[in-house]
Protein backbone atom coordinates (compact mmCIF):
# COMPACT_ATOMS: atom_id res chain seq x y z
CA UNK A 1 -59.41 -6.71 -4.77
CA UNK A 2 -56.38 -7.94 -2.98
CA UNK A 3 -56.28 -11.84 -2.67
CA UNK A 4 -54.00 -14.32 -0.50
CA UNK A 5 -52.13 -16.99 -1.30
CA UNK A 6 -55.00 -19.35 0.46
CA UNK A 7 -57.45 -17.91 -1.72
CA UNK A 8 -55.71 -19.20 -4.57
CA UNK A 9 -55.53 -22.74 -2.55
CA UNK A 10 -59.15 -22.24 -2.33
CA UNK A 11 -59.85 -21.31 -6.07
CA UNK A 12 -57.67 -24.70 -6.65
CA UNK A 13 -59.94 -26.50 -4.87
CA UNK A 14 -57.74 -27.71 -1.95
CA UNK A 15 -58.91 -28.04 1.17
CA UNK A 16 -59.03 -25.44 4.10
CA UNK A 17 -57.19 -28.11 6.71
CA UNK A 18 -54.16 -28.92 3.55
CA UNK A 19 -53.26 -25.63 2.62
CA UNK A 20 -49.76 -25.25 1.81
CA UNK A 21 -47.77 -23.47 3.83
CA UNK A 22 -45.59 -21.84 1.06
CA UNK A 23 -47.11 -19.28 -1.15
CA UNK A 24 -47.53 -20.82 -4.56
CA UNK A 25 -45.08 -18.45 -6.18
CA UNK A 26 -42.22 -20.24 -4.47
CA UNK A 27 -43.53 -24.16 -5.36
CA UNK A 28 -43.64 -23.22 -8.86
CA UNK A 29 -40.38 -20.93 -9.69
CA UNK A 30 -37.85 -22.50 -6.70
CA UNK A 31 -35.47 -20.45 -5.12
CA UNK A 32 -32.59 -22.08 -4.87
CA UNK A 33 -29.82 -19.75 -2.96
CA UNK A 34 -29.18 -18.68 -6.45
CA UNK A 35 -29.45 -14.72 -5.00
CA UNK A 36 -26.66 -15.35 -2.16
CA UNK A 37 -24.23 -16.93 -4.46
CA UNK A 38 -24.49 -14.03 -6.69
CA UNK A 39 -24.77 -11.66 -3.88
CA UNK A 40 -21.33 -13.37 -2.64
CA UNK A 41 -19.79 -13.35 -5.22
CA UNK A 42 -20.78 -9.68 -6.06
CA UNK A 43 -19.62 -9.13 -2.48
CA UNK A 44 -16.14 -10.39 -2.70
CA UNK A 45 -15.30 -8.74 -6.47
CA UNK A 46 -16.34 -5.42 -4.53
CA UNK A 47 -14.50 -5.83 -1.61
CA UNK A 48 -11.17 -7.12 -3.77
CA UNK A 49 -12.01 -3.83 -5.52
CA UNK A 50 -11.63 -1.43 -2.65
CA UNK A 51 -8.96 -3.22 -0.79
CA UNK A 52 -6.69 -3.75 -3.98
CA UNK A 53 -7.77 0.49 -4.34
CA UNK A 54 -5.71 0.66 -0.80
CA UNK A 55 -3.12 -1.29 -1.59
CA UNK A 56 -2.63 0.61 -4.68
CA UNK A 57 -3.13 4.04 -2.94
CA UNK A 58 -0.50 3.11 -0.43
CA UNK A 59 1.96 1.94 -2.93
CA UNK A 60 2.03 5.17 -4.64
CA UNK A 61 1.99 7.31 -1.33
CA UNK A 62 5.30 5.10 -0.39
CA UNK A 63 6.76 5.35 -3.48
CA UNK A 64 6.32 8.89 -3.47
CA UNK A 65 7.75 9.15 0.13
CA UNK A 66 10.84 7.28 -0.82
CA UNK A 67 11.67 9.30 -3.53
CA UNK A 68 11.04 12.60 -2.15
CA UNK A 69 13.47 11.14 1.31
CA UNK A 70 16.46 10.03 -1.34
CA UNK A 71 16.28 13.32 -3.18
CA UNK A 72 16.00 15.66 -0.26
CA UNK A 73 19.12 13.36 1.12
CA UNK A 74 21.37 13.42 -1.38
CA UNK A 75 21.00 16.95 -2.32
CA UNK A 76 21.80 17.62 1.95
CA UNK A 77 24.76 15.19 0.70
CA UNK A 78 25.75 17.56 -2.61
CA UNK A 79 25.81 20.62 0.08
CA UNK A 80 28.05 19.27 2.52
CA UNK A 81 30.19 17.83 0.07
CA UNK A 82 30.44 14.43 1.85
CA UNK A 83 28.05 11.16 2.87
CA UNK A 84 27.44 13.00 6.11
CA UNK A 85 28.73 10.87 8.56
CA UNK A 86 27.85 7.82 6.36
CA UNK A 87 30.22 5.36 6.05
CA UNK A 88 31.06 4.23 2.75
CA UNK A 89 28.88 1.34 1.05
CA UNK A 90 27.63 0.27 4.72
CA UNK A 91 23.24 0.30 4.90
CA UNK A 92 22.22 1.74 8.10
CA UNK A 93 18.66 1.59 9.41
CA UNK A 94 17.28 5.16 8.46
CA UNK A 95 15.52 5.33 11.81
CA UNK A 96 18.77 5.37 13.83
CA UNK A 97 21.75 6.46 11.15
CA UNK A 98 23.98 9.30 12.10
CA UNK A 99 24.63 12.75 10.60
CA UNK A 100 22.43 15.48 8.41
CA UNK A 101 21.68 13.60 5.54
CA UNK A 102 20.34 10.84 7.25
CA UNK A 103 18.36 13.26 9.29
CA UNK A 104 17.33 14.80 6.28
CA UNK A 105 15.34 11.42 4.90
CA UNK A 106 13.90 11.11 8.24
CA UNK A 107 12.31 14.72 7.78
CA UNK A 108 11.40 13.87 4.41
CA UNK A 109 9.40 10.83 5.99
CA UNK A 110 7.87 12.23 8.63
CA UNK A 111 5.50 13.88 6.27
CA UNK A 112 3.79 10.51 5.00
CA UNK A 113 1.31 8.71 5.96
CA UNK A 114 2.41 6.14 4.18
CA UNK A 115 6.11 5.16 4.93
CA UNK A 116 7.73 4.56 8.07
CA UNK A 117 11.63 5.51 8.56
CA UNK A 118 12.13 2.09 10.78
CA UNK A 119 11.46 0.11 7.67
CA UNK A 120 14.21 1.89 5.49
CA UNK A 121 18.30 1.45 5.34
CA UNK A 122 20.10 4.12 3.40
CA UNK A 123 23.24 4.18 2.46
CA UNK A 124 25.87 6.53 0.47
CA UNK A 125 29.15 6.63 -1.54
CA UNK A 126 30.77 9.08 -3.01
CA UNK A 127 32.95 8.44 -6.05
CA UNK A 128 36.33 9.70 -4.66
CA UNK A 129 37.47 8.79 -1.20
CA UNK A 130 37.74 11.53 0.21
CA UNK A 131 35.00 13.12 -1.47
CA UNK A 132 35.66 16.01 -3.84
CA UNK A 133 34.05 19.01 -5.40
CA UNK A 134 31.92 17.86 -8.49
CA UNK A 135 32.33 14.22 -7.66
CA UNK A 136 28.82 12.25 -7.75
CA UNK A 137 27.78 11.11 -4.81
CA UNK A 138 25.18 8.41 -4.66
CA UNK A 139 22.22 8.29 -1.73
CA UNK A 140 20.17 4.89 -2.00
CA UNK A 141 17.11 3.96 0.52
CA UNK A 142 15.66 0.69 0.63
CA UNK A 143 11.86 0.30 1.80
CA UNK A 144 10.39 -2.74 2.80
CA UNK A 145 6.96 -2.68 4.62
CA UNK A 146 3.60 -4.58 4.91
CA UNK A 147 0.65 -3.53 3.09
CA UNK A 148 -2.43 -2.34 5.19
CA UNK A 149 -4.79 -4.80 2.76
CA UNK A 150 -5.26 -8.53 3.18
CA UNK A 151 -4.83 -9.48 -0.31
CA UNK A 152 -3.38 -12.90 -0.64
CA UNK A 153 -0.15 -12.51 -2.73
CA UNK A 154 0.38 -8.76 -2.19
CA UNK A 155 1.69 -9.01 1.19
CA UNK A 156 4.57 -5.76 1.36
CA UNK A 157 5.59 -3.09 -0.71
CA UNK A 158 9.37 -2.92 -1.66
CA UNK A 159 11.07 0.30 -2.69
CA UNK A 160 14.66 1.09 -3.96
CA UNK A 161 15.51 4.20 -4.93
CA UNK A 162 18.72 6.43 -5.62
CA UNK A 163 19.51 9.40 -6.25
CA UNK A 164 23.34 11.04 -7.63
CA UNK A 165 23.95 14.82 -7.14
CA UNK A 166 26.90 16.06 -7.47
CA UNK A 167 29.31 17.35 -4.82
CA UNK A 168 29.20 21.21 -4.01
CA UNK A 169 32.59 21.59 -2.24
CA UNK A 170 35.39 19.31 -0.84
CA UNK A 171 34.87 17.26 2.15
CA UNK A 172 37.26 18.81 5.04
């Protein structure tokens, strides 16, 4: 037979007019807010979990996107034999640089999901001046953007890469 709370008030011999108002389970083992603090604190390990998981997924994905944009640029570098309308040494934001090898990264880019051209600079040099057949020539980009997480202390990825390919014939 299913019994009440009150009928254990009544097997305890209290009175039907002071009858708690609590069921008896919760005067003797008190509850506390011991389950929210653990369920908080449960809660925020989870959620550093995925959003660190985001961070770190677009980390690689920008990494990834850089690297792919310097090597696709400096080999368009090693087949015109030049810097491609690069100046020497001078960092140009990749969005608006001149000339194919820039143009190159910016293809190699607009693949990602990750990386955004506007917050790269690239820059070349080749070893001679002017730039000769089998002389290295060296494409660097520079990546600095925000991460999409708000994880205190991991504010913006940062990526520097390079690549050196050799020149394929002499600049004209």
């Amino acid at each position: 037979m299913l019994r009440s709370f009150y009928d254990n008030d009544t097997a305890q011999g209290i009175p039907h007019g002071q009858r708690r108002s609590q069921p008896s389970c919760c005067i003797r083992h008190p509850c506390n807010g011991q389950a929210i603090v653990e369920t908080a604190i449960v809660l925020l390990l989870v959620l550093t979990i995925i959003f660190g998981g985001l961070g770190a997924l677009q980390a690689i994905g920008t990494h990834y996107a850089v690297n792919q944009a310097v090597r696709v640029a400096a080999h368009q570098a090693a087949l015109l034999g030049s810097t491609g309308g690069l100046e020497r040494d001078r960092a140009y934001g990749l969005a608006e640089a001149p000339g194919p090898v820039a143009e190159a990264a910016r293809n190699a880019f607009a693949g990602s999901a990750f990386a955004d051209p506007a917050a790269a600079t690239i820059s070349a040099r080749c070893a001679a001046n002017p730039c000769r057949r089998y002389s290295p020539i060296t494409v660097r980009i520079t990546y600095h953007g925000a991460l999409w997480t708000p994880i205190p202390g991991l504010s913006e990825v940062t990526v520097d890469r390079s690549a050196v390919r050799t020149a394929e014939k002499d600049a004209q």
